[in-house]
Protein backbone atom coordinates (compact mmCIF):
# COMPACT_ATOMS: atom_id res chain seq x y z
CA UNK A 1 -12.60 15.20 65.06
CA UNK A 2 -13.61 14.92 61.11
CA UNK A 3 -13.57 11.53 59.45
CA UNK A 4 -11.13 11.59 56.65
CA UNK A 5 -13.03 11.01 52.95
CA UNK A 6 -11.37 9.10 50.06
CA UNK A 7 -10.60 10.90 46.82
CA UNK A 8 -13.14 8.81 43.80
CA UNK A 9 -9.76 8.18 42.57
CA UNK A 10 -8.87 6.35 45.57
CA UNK A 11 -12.00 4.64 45.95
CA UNK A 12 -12.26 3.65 41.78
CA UNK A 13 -8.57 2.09 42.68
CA UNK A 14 -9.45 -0.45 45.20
CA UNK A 15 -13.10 -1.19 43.28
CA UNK A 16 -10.16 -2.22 40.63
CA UNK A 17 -7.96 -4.28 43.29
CA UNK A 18 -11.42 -5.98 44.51
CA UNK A 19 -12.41 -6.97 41.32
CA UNK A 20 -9.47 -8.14 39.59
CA UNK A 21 -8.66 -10.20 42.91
CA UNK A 22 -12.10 -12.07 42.65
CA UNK A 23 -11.17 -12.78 38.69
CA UNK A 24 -7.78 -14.38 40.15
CA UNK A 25 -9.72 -16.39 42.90
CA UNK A 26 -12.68 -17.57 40.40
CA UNK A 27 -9.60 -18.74 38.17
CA UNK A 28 -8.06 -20.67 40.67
CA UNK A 29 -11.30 -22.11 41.37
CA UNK A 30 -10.96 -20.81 44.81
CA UNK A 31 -14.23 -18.45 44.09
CA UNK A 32 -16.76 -20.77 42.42
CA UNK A 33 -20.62 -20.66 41.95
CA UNK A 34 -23.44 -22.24 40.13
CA UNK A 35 -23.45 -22.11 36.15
CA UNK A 36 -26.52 -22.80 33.91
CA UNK A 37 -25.98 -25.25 30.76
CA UNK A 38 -25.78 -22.17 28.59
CA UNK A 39 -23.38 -20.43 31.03
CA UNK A 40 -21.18 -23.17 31.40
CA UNK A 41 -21.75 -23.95 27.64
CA UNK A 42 -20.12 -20.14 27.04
CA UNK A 43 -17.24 -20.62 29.52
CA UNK A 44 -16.16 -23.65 28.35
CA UNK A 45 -15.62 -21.93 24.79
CA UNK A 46 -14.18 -19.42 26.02
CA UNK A 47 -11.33 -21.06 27.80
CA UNK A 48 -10.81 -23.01 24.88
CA UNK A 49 -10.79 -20.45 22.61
CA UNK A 50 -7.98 -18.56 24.91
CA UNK A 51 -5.77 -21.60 25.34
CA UNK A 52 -5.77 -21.98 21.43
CA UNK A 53 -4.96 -18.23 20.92
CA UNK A 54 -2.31 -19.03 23.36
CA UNK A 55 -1.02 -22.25 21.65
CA UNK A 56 -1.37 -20.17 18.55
CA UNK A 57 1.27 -17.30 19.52
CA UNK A 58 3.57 -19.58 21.35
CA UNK A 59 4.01 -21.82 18.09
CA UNK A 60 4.31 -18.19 15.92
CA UNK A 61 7.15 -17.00 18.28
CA UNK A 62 9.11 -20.35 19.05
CA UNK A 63 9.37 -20.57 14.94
CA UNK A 64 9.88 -16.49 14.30
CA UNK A 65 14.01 -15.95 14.70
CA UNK A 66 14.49 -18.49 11.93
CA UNK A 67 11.57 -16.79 9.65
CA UNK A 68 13.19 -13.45 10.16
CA UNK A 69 16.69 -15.21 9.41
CA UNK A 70 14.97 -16.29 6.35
CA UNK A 71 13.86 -12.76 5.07
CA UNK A 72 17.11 -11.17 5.68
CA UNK A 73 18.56 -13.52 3.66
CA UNK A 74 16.18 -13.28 0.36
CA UNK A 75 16.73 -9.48 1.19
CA UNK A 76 20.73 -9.62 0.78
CA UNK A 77 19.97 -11.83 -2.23
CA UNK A 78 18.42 -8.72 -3.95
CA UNK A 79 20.83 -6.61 -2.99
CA UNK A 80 23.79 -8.66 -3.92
CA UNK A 81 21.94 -8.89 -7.47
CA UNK A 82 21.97 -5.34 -7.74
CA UNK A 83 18.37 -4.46 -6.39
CA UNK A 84 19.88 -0.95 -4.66
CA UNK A 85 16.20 0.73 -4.84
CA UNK A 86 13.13 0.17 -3.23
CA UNK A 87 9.64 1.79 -4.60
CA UNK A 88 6.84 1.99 -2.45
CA UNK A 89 3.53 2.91 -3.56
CA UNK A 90 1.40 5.77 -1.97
CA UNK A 91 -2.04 6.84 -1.26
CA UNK A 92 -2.29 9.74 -4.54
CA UNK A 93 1.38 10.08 -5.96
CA UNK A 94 2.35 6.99 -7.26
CA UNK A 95 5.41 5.37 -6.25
CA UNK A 96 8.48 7.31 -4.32
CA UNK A 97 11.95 5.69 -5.22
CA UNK A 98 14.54 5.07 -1.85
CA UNK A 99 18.17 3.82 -2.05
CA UNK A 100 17.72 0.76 -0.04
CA UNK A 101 19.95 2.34 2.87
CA UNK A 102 17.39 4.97 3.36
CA UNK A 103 16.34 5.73 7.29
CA UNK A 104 12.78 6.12 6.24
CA UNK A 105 12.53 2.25 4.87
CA UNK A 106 14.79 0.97 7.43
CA UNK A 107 12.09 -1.05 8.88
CA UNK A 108 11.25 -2.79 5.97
CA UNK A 109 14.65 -3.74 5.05
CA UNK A 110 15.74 -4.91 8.09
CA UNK A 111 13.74 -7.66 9.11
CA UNK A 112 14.64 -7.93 12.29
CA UNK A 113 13.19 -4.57 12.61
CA UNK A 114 10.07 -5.08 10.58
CA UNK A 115 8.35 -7.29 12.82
CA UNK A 116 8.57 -4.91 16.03
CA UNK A 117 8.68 -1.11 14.83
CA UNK A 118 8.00 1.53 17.47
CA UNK A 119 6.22 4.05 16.33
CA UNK A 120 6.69 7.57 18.17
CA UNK A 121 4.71 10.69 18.78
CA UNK A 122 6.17 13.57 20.37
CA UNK A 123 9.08 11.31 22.16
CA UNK A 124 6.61 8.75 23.28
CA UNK A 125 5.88 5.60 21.59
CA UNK A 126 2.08 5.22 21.09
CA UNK A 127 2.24 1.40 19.63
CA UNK A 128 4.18 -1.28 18.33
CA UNK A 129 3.83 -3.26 15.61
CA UNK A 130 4.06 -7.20 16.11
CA UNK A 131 3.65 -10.10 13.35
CA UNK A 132 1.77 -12.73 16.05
CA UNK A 133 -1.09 -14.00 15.22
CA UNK A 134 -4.21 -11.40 16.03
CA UNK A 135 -2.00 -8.36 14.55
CA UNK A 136 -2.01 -6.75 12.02
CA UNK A 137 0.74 -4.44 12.05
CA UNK A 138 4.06 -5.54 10.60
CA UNK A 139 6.49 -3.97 8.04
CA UNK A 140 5.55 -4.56 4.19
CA UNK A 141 8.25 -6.67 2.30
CA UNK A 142 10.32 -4.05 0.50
CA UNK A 143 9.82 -4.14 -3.30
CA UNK A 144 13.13 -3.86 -4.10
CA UNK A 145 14.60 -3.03 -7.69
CA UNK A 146 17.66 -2.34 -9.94
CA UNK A 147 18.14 1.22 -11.31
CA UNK A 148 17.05 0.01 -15.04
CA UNK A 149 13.89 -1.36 -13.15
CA UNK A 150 13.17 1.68 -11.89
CA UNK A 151 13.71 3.94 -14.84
CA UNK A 152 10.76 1.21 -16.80
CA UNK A 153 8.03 2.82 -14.19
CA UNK A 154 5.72 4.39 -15.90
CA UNK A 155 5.57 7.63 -13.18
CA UNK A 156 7.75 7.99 -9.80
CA UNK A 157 9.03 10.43 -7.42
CA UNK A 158 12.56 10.30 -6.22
CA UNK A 159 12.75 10.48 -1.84
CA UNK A 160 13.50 13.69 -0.85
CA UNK A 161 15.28 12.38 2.36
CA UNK A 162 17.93 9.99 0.22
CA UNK A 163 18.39 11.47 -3.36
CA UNK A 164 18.39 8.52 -5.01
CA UNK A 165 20.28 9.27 -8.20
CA UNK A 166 17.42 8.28 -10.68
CA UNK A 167 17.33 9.78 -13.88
CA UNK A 168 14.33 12.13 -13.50
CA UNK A 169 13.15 13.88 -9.55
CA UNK A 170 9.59 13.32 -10.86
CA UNK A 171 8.52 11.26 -14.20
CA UNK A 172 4.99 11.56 -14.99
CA UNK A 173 3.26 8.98 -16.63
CA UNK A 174 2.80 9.19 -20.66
CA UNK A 175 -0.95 10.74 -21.56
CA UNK A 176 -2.45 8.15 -23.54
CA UNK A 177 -4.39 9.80 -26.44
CA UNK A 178 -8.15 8.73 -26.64
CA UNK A 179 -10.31 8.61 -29.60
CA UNK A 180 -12.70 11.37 -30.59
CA UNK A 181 -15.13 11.99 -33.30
CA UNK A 182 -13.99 13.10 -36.37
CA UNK A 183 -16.46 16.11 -36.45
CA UNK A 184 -14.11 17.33 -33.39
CA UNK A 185 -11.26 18.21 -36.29
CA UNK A 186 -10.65 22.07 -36.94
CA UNK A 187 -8.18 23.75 -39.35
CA UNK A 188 -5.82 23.97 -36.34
CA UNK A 189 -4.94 20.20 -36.60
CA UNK A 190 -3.92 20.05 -39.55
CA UNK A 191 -0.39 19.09 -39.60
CA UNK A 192 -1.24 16.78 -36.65
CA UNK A 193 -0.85 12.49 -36.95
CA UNK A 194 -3.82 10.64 -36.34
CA UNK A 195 -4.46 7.15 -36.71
CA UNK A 196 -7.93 5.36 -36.25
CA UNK A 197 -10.05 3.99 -33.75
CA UNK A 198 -8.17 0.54 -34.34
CA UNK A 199 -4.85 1.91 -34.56
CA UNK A 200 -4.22 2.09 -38.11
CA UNK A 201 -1.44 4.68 -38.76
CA UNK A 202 -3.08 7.62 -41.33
CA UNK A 203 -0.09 10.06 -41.21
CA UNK A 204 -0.22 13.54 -40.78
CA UNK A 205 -3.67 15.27 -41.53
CA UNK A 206 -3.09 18.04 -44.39
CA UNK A 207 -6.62 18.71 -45.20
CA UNK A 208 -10.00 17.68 -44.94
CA UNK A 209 -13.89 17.59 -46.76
CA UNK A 210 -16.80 17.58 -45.17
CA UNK A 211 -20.05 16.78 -46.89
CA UNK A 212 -23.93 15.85 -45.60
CA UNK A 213 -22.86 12.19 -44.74
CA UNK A 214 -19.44 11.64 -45.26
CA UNK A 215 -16.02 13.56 -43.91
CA UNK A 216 -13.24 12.62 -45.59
CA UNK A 217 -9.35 12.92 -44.07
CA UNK A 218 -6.73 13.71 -46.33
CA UNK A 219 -3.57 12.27 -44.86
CA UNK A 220 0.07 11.64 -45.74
CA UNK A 221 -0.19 7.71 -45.45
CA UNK A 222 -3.93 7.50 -47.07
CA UNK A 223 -7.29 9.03 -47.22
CA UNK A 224 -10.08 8.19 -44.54
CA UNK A 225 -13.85 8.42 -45.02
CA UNK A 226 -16.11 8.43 -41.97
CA UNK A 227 -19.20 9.62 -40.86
CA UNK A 228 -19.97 12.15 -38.12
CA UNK A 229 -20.32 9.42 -35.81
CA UNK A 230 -16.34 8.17 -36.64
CA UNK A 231 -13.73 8.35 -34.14
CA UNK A 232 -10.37 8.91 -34.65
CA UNK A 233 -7.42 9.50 -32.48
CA UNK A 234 -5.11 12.85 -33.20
CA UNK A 235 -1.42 11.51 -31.55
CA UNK A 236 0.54 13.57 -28.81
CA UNK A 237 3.38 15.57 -30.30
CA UNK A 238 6.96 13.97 -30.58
């Protein structure tokens, strides 16, 4: 009769069982054997590095309810002041504007929430996210805002999901003109505001001279005489 063989799943198993059964015994200081200096030196560490990581998370979870209690309450103070919108900031778009109540920054309004969110893949979670000490995972504090607040951003995006009613789906940040040498001027500018380097208003250009050394800019407000090496700054159109 044929001796029955054990799968290398099997066998891998109870190579498992046997070891993590001698790690239980050697705890329990059932198991025990000889340790150099420098190997009882390192163990000793080590257990006293685990039993502060241990003292560490036991003192960050006995005091956690009343810290979350704490953040829901600054959180209802901003929205009882009027704070309705949150903006959050992204990787290459700037910031995208929520209402408050939106599902996609649930877990950073609710506190309760933002210290444990689940995060799913194709119906099966793949991680959570816990504030204890070692992790690193836990909700951002939502940067909530009034509407006014939100309308002084220089650029945002409104959430596609909510439809916040913000004044603009998309503002794009104002161009801010940059100085460039005076040479650059054509007869297409004329009629253009400029103003110099400094930021002294000339008015609107209406013609110019150009000699060896000298260019001169014949504005509404006043003349301006510069070299080629002169910058001025021709303003964006109102």
């Amino acid at each position: 009769m044929g001796r029955l063989m054990k799968s290398p799943e099997v066998l891998a198993k109870e190579q498992q069982a046997r070891e993590q059964s001698a790690m239980e015994l050697m705890a329990q200081g059932v198991i025990t054997f000889e340790l150099s200096p420098r190997q009882q030196l390192a163990y000793d560490d080590a257990v006293r590095f685990a039993a502060e990581v241990d003292a560490r998370e036991r003192a960050y979870y006995e005091q956690l309810p009343a810290q979350i209690a704490a953040e829901n309450q600054r959180v209802m103070a901003d929205l009882n002041s009027g704070k309705l919108y949150l903006a959050n900031e992204t990787g290459d778009s700037g910031r995208v504007i929520h209402f408050a109540s939106c599902p996609s920054v649930r877990h950073q309004v609710d506190r309760d929430v933002s210290h444990e969110v689940e995060i799913e893949q194709a119906e099966e979670i793949v991680g959570s996210w816990h504030s204890g000490p070692g992790h690193d995972f836990v909700a951002k504090w939502p940067n909530l805002m009034t509407l006014e607040e939100v309308e002084q951003l220089p650029s945002y995006r409104a959430c596609q999901r909510c439809n916040p009613d913000t004044k603009e789906r998309r503002k794009l940040a104002a161009r801010i003109p940059k100085p460039s040498k005076i040479t650059s001027i054509t007869p297409e500018r004329i009629g253009r505001e400029y103003e110099t380097a400094a930021g002294e208003y000339l008015g609107v250009l209406e013609s110019y001279t150009v000699s060896r050394d000298l260019i001169v800019l014949h504005c509404s407000e006043r003349d301006y005489r510069g070299t080629r090496e002169s910058l001025v700054t021709m303003l964006p159109k109102q």
